[in-house]
N, C-alpha and C. Protein backbone atom coordinates (compact mmCIF):
# COMPACT_ATOMS: atom_id res chain seq x y z
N UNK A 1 93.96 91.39 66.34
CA UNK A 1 93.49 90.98 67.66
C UNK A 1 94.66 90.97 68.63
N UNK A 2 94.48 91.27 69.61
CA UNK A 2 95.62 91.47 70.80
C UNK A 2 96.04 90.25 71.31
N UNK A 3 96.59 89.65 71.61
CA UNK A 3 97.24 88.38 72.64
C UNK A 3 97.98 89.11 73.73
N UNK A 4 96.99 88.14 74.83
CA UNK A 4 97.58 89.19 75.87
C UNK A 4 99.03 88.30 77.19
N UNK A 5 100.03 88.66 76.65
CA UNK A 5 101.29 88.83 76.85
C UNK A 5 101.27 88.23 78.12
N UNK A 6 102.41 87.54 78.69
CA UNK A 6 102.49 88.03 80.01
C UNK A 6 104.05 87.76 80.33
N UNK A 7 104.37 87.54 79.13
CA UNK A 7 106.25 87.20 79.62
C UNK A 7 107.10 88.53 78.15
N UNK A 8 107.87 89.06 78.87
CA UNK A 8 109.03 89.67 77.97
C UNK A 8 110.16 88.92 78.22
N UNK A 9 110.96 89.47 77.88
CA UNK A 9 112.68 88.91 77.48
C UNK A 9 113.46 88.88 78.80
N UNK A 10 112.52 90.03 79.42
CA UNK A 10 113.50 90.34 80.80
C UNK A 10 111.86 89.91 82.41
N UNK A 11 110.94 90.28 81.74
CA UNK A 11 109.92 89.77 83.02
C UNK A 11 108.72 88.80 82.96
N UNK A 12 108.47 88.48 83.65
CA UNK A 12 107.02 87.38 83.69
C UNK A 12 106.23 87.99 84.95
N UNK A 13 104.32 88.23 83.86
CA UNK A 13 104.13 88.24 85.14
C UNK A 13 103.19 87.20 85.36
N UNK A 14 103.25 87.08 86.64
CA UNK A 14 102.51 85.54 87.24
C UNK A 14 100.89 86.17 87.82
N UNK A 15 99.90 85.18 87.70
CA UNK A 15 98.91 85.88 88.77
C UNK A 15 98.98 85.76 90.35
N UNK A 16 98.86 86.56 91.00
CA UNK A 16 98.65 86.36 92.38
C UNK A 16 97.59 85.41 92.89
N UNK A 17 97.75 84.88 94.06
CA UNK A 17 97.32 84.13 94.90
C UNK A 17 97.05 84.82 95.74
N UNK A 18 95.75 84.66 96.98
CA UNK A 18 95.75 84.76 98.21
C UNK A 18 96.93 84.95 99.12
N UNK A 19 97.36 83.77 98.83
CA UNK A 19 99.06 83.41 99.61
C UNK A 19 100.63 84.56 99.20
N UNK A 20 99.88 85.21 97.91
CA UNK A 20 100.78 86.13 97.92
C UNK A 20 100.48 87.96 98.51
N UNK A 21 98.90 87.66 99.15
CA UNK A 21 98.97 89.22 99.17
C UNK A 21 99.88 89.75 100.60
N UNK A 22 101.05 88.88 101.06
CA UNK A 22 101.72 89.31 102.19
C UNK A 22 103.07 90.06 101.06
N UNK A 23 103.38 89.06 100.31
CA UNK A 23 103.99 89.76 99.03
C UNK A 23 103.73 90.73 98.42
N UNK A 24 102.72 91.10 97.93
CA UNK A 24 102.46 92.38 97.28
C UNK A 24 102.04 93.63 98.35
N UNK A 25 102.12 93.55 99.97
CA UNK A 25 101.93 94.53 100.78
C UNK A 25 103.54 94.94 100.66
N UNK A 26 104.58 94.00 100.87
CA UNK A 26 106.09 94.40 101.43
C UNK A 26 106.21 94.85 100.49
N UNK A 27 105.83 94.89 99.40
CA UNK A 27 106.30 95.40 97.98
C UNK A 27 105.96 96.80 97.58
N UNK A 28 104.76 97.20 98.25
CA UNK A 28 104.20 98.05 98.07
C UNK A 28 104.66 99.26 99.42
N UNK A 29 104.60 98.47 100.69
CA UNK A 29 105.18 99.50 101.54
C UNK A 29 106.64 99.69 101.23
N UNK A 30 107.72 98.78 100.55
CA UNK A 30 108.82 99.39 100.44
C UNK A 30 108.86 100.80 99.04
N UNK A 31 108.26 100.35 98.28
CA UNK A 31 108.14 101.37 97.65
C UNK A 31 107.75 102.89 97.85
N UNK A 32 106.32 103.15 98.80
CA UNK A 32 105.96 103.90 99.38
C UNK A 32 105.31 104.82 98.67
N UNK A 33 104.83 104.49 97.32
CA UNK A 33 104.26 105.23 96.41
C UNK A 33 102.91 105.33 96.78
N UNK A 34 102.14 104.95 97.65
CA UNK A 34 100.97 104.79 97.74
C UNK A 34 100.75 104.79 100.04
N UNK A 35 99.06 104.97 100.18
CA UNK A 35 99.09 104.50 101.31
C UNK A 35 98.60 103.61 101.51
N UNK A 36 99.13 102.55 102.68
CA UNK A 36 98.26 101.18 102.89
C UNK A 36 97.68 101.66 104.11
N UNK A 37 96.31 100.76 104.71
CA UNK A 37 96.39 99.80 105.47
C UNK A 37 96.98 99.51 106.66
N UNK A 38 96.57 98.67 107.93
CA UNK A 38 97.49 97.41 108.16
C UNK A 38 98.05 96.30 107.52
N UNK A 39 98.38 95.75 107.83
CA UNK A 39 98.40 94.42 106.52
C UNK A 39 97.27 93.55 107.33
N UNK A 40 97.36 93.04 108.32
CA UNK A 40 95.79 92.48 108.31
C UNK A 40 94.17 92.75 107.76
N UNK A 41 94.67 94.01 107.62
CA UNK A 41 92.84 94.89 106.58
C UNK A 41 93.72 94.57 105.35
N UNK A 42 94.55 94.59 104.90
CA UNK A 42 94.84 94.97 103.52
C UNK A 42 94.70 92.97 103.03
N UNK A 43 95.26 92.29 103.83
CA UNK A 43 95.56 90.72 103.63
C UNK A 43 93.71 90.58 103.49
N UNK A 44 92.78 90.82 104.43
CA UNK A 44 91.51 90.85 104.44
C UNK A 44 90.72 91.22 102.93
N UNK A 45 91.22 91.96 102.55
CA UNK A 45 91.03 92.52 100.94
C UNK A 45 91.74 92.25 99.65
N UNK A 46 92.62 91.32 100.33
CA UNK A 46 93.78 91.33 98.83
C UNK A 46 92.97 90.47 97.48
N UNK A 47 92.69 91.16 96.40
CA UNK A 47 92.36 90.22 95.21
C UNK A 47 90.85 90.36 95.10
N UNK A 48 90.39 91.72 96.10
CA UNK A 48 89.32 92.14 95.86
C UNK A 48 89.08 93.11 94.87
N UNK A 49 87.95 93.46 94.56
CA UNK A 49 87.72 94.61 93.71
C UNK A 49 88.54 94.92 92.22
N UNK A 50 89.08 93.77 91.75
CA UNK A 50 90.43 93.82 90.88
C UNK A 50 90.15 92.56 90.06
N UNK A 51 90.21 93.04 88.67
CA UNK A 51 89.82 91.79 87.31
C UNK A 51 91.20 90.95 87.48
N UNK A 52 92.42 92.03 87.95
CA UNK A 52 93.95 91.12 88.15
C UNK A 52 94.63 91.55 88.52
N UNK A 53 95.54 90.75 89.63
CA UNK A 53 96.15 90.96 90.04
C UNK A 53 97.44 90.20 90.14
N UNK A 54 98.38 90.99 89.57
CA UNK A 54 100.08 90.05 89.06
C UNK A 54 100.99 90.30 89.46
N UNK A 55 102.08 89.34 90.11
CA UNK A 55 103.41 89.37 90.57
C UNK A 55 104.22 89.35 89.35
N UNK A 56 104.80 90.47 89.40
CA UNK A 56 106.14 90.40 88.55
C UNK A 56 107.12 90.69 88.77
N UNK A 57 108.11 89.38 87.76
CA UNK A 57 108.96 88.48 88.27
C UNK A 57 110.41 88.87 87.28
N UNK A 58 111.30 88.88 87.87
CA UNK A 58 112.77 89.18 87.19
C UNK A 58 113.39 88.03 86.70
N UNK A 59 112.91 87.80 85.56
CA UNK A 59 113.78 86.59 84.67
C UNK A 59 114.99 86.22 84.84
N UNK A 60 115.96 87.36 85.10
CA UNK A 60 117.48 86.98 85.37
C UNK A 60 117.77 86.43 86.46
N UNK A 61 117.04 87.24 88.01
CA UNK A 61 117.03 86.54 88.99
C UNK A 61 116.30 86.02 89.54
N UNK A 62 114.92 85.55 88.75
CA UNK A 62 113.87 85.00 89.29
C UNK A 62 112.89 85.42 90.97
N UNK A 63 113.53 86.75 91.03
CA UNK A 63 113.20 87.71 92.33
C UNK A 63 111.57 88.38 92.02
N UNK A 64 110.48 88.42 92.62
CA UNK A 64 109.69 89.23 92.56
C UNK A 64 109.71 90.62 93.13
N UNK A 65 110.07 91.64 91.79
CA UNK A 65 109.85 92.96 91.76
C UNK A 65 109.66 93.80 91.50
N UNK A 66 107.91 93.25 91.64
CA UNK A 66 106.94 94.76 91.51
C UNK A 66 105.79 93.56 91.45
N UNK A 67 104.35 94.54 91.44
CA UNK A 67 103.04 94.05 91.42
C UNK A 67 102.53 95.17 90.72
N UNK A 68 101.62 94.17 89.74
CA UNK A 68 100.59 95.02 89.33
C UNK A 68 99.44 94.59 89.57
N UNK A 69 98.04 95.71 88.67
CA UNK A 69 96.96 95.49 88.72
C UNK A 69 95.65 95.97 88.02
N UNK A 70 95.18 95.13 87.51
CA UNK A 70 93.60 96.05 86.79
C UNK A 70 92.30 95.67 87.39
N UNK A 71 92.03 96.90 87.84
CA UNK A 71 90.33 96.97 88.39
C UNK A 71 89.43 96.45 87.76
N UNK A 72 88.37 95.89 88.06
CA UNK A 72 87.67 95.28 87.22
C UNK A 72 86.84 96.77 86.56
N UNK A 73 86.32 96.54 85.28
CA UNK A 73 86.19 97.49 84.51
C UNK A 73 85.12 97.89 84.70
N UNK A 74 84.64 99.16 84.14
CA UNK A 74 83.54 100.49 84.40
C UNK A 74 82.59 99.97 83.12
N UNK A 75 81.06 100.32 84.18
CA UNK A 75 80.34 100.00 82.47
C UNK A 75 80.66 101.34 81.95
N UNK A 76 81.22 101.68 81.53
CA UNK A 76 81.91 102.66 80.60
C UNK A 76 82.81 102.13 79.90
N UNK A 77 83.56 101.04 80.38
CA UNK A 77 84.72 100.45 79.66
C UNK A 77 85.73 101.19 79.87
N UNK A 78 86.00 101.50 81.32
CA UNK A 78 87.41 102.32 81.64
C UNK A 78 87.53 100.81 82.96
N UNK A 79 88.90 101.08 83.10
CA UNK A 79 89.77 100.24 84.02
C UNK A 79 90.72 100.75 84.34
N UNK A 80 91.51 100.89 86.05
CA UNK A 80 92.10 101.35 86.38
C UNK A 80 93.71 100.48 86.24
N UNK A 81 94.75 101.08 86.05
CA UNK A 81 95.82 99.68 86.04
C UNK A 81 96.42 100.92 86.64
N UNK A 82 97.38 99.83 87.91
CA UNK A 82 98.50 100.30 88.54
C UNK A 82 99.65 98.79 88.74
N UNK A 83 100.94 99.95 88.25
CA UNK A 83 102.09 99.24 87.95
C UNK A 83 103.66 99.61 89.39
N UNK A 84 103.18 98.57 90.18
CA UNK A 84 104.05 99.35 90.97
C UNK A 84 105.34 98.09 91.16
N UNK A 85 106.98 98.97 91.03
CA UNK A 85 108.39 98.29 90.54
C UNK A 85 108.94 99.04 91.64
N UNK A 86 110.31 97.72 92.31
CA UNK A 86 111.14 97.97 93.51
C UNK A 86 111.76 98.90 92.84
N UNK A 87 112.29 100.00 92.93
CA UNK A 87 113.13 101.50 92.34
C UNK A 87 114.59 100.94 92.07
N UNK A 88 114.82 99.84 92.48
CA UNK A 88 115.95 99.36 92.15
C UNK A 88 116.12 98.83 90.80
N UNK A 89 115.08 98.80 89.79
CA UNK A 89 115.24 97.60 88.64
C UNK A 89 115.23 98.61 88.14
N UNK A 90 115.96 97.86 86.36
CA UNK A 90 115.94 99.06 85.90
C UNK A 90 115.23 99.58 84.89
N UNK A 91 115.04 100.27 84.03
CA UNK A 91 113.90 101.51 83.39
C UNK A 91 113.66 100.15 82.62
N UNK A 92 114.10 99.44 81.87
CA UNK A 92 113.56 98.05 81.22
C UNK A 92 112.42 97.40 81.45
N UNK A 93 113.00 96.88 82.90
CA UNK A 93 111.43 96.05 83.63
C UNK A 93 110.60 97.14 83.70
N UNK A 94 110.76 98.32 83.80
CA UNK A 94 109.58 99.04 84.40
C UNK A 94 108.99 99.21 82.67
N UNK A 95 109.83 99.46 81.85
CA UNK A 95 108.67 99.39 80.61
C UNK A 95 108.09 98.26 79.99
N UNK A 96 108.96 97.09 80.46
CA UNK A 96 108.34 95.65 80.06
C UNK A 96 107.13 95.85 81.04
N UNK A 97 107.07 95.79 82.46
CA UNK A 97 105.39 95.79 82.90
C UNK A 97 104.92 96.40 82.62
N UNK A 98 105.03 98.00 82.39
CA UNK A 98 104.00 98.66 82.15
C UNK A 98 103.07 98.44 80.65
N UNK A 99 104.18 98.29 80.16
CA UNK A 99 103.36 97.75 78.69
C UNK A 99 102.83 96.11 78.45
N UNK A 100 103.23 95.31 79.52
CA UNK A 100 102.44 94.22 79.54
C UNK A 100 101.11 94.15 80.10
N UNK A 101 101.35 94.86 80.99
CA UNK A 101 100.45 95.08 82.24
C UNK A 101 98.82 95.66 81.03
N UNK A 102 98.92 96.99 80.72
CA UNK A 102 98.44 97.53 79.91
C UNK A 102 97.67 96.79 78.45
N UNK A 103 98.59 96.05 78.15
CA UNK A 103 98.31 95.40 76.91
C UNK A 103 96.95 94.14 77.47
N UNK A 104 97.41 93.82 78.70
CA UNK A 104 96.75 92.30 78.64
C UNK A 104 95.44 92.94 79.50
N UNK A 105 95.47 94.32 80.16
CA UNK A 105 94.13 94.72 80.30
C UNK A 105 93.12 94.41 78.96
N UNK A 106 93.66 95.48 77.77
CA UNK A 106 93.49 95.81 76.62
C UNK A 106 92.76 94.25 76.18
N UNK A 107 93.63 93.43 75.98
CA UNK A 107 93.54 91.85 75.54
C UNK A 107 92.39 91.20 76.23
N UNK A 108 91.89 91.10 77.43
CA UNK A 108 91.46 90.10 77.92
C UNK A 108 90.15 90.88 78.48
N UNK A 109 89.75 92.04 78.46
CA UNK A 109 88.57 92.44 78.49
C UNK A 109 88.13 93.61 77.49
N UNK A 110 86.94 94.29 77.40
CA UNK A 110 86.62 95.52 76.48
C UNK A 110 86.44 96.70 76.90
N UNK A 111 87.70 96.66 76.79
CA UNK A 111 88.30 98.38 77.80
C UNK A 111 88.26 99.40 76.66
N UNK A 112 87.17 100.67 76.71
CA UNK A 112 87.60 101.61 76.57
C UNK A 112 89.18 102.40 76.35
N UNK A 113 89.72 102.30 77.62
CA UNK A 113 90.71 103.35 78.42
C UNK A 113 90.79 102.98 79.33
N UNK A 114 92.24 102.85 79.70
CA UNK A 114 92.88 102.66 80.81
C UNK A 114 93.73 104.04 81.51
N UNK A 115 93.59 103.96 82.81
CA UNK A 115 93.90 105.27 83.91
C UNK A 115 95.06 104.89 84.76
N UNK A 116 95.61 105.41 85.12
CA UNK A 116 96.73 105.63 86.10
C UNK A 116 96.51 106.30 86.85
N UNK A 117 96.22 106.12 87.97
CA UNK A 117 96.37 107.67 89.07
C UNK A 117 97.36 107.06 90.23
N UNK A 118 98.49 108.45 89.98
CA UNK A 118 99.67 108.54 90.77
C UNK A 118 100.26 110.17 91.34
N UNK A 119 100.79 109.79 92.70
CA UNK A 119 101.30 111.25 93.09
C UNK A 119 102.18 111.25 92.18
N UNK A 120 102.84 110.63 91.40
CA UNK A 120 104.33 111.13 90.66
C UNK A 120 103.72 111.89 89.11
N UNK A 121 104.18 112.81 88.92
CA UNK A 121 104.25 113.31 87.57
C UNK A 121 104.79 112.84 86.53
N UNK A 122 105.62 112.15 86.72
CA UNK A 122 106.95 111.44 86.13
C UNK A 122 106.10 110.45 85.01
N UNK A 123 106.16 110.46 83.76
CA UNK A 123 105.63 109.27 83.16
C UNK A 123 106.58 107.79 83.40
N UNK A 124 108.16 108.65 83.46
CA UNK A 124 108.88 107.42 83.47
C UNK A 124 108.71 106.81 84.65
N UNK A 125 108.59 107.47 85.90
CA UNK A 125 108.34 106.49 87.01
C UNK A 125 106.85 105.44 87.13
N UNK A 126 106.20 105.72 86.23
CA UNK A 126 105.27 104.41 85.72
C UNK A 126 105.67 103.88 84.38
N UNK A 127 106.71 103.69 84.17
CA UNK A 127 107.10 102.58 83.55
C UNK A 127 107.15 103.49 81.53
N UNK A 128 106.86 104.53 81.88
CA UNK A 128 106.10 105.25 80.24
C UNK A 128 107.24 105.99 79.53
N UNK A 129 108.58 105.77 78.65
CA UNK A 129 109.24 106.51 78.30
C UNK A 129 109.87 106.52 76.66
N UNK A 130 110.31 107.23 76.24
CA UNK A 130 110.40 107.00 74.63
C UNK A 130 108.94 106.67 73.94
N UNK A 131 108.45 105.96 73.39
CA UNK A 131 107.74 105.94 72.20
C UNK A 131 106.39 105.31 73.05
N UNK A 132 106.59 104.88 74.26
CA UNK A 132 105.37 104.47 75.20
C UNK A 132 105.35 105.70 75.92
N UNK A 133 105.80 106.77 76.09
CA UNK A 133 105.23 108.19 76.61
C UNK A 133 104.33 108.81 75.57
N UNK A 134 104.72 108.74 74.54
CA UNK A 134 103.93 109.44 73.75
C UNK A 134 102.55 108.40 73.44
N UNK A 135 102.15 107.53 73.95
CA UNK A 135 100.53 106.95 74.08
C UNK A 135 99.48 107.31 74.95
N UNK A 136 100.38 108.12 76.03
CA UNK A 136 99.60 108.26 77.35
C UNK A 136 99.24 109.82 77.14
N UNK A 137 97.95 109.94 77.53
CA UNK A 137 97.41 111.11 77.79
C UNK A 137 97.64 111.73 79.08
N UNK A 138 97.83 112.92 79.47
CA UNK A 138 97.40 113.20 81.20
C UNK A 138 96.26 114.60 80.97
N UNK A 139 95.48 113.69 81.97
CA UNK A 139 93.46 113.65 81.74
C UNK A 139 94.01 114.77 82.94
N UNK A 140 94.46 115.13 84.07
CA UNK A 140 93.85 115.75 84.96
C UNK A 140 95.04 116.05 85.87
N UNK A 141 94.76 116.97 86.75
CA UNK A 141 95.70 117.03 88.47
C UNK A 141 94.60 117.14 89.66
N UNK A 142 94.37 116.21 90.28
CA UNK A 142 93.44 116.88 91.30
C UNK A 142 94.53 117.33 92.35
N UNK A 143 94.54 118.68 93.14
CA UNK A 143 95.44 119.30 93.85
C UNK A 143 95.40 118.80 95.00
N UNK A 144 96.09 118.55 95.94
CA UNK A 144 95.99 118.06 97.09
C UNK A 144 95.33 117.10 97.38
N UNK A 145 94.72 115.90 96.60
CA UNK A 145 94.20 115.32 96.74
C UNK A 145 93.99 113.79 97.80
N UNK A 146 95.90 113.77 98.04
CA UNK A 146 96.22 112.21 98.85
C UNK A 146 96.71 112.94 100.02
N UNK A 147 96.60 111.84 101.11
CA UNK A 147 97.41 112.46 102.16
C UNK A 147 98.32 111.70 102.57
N UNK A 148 99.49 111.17 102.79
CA UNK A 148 100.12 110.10 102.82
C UNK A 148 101.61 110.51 103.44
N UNK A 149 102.25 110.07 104.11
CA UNK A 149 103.48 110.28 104.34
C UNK A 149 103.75 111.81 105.09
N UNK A 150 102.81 112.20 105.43
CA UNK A 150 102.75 113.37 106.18
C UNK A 150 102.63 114.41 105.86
N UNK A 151 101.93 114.30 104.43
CA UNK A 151 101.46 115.71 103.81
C UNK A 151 101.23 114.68 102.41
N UNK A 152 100.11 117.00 101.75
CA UNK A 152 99.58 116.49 100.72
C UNK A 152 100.15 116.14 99.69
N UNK A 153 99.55 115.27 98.36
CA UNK A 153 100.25 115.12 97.12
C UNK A 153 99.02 115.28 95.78
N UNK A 154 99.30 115.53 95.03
CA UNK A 154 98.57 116.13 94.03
C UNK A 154 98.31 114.68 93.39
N UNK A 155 97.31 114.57 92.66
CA UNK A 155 96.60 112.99 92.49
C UNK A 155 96.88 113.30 90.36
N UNK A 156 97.71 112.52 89.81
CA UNK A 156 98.17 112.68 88.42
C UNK A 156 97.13 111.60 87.90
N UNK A 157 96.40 112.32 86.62
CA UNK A 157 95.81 110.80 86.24
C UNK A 157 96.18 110.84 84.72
N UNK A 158 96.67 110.29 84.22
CA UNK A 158 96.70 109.76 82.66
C UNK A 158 96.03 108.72 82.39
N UNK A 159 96.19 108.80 80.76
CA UNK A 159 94.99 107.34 80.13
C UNK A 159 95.78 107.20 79.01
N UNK A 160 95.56 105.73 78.47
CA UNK A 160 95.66 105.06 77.30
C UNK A 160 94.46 104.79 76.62
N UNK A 161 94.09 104.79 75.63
CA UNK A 161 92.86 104.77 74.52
C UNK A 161 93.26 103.07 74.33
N UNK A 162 92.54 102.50 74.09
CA UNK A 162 92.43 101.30 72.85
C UNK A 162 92.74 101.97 71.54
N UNK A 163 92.12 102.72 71.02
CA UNK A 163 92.31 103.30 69.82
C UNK A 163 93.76 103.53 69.64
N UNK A 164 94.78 103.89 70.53
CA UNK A 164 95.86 104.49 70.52
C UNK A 164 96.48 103.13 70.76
N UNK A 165 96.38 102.74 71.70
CA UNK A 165 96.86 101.11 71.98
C UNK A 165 97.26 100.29 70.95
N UNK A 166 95.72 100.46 70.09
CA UNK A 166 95.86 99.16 69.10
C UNK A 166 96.61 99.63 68.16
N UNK A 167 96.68 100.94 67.40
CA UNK A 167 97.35 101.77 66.44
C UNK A 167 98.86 101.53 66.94
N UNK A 168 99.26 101.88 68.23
CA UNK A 168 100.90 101.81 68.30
C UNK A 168 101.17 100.89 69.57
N UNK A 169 100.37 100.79 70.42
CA UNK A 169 101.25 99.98 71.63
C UNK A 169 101.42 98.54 71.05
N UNK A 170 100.61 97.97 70.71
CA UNK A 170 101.03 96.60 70.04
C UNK A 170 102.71 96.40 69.20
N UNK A 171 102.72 97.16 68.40
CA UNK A 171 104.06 97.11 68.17
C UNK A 171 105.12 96.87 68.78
N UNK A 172 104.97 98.11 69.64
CA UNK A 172 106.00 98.08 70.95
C UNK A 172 106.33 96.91 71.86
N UNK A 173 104.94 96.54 71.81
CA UNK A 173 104.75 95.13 72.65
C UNK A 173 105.30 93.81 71.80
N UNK A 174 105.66 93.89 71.08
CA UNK A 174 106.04 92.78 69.75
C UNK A 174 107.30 93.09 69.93
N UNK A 175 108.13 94.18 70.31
CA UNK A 175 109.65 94.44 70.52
C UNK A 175 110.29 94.14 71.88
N UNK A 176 109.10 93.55 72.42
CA UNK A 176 109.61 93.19 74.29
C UNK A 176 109.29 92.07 74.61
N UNK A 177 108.51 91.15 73.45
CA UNK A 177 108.50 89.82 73.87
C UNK A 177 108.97 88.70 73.14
């Protein structure tokens, strides 16, 4: 059975508040991986449409950096999780959330499969590298699909299985907390 995580060695993640979705906009426009919003429509929506939504937090300096999130789930039993980290931290935190993040989808509801959709190709720039790259599938490219930043970007989607999850990500997850 899964226990679903929410602290490693190096991050914690906390749930968001209302009071934090001014936090998870600056976080998100500095990054720039995505398009927002104003922040008044986006503050209007924050903690909508989403089973969770988590601030995560840098143990060493107790700094919040990055937010994640899982959609509330598909009667299909798919859920969307996005893991988004200030580019400054390093490949660590980004695999401690991504594999927390992931796991406690996994844990706390009956997910099918979990999705990623990102302009980056990069597994490592979502957090996925060494022995957590090789869990992730990539399901698709839709071409031109975002428009953001002043041109198009190709829409990347990968997935994680439960099946695959429970077989190896657990482990992994037992080596980061």
């Amino acid at each position: 059975m899964l226990f679903p995580h929410v602290e490693s060695k190096r991050v914690l993640l906390r749930p968001a508040s209302k009071q934090d979705g001014r936090t998870a906009y600056d976080i998100l426009f500095r990054i720039g991986r995505t398009p927002l919003p104003v922040v008044d429509s986006y503050m209007d929506g924050f903690l909508q449409g989403a089973a969770a939504q988590l601030l995560l937090q840098n143990k060493d300096s107790g700094d919040i950096v990055g937010f994640t999130e899982v959609s509330e789930p598909s009667d299909a039993g798919h859920a969307q999780v996005s893991v988004h980290i200030d580019r400054a931290q390093s490949e660590e935190i980004a695999i401690d959330a991504a594999a927390l993040t992931v796991n406690f989808a996994f844990a706390m509801w009956r997910i099918r499969k979990v999705y990623f959709h990102t302009h980056e190709e990069s597994l490592a720039d979502l957090g996925f590298v060494g022995d957590y790259a090789e869990l992730v599938t990539h399901e698709a490219v839709l071409a031109d699909h975002m428009y953001f930043q002043g041109r198009h970007w190709d829409m990347h989607i990968h997935s994680i299985s439960r099946n695959r999850w429970d077989e190896h990500g657990t482990e992994l997850v037992k080596g980061i907390v």
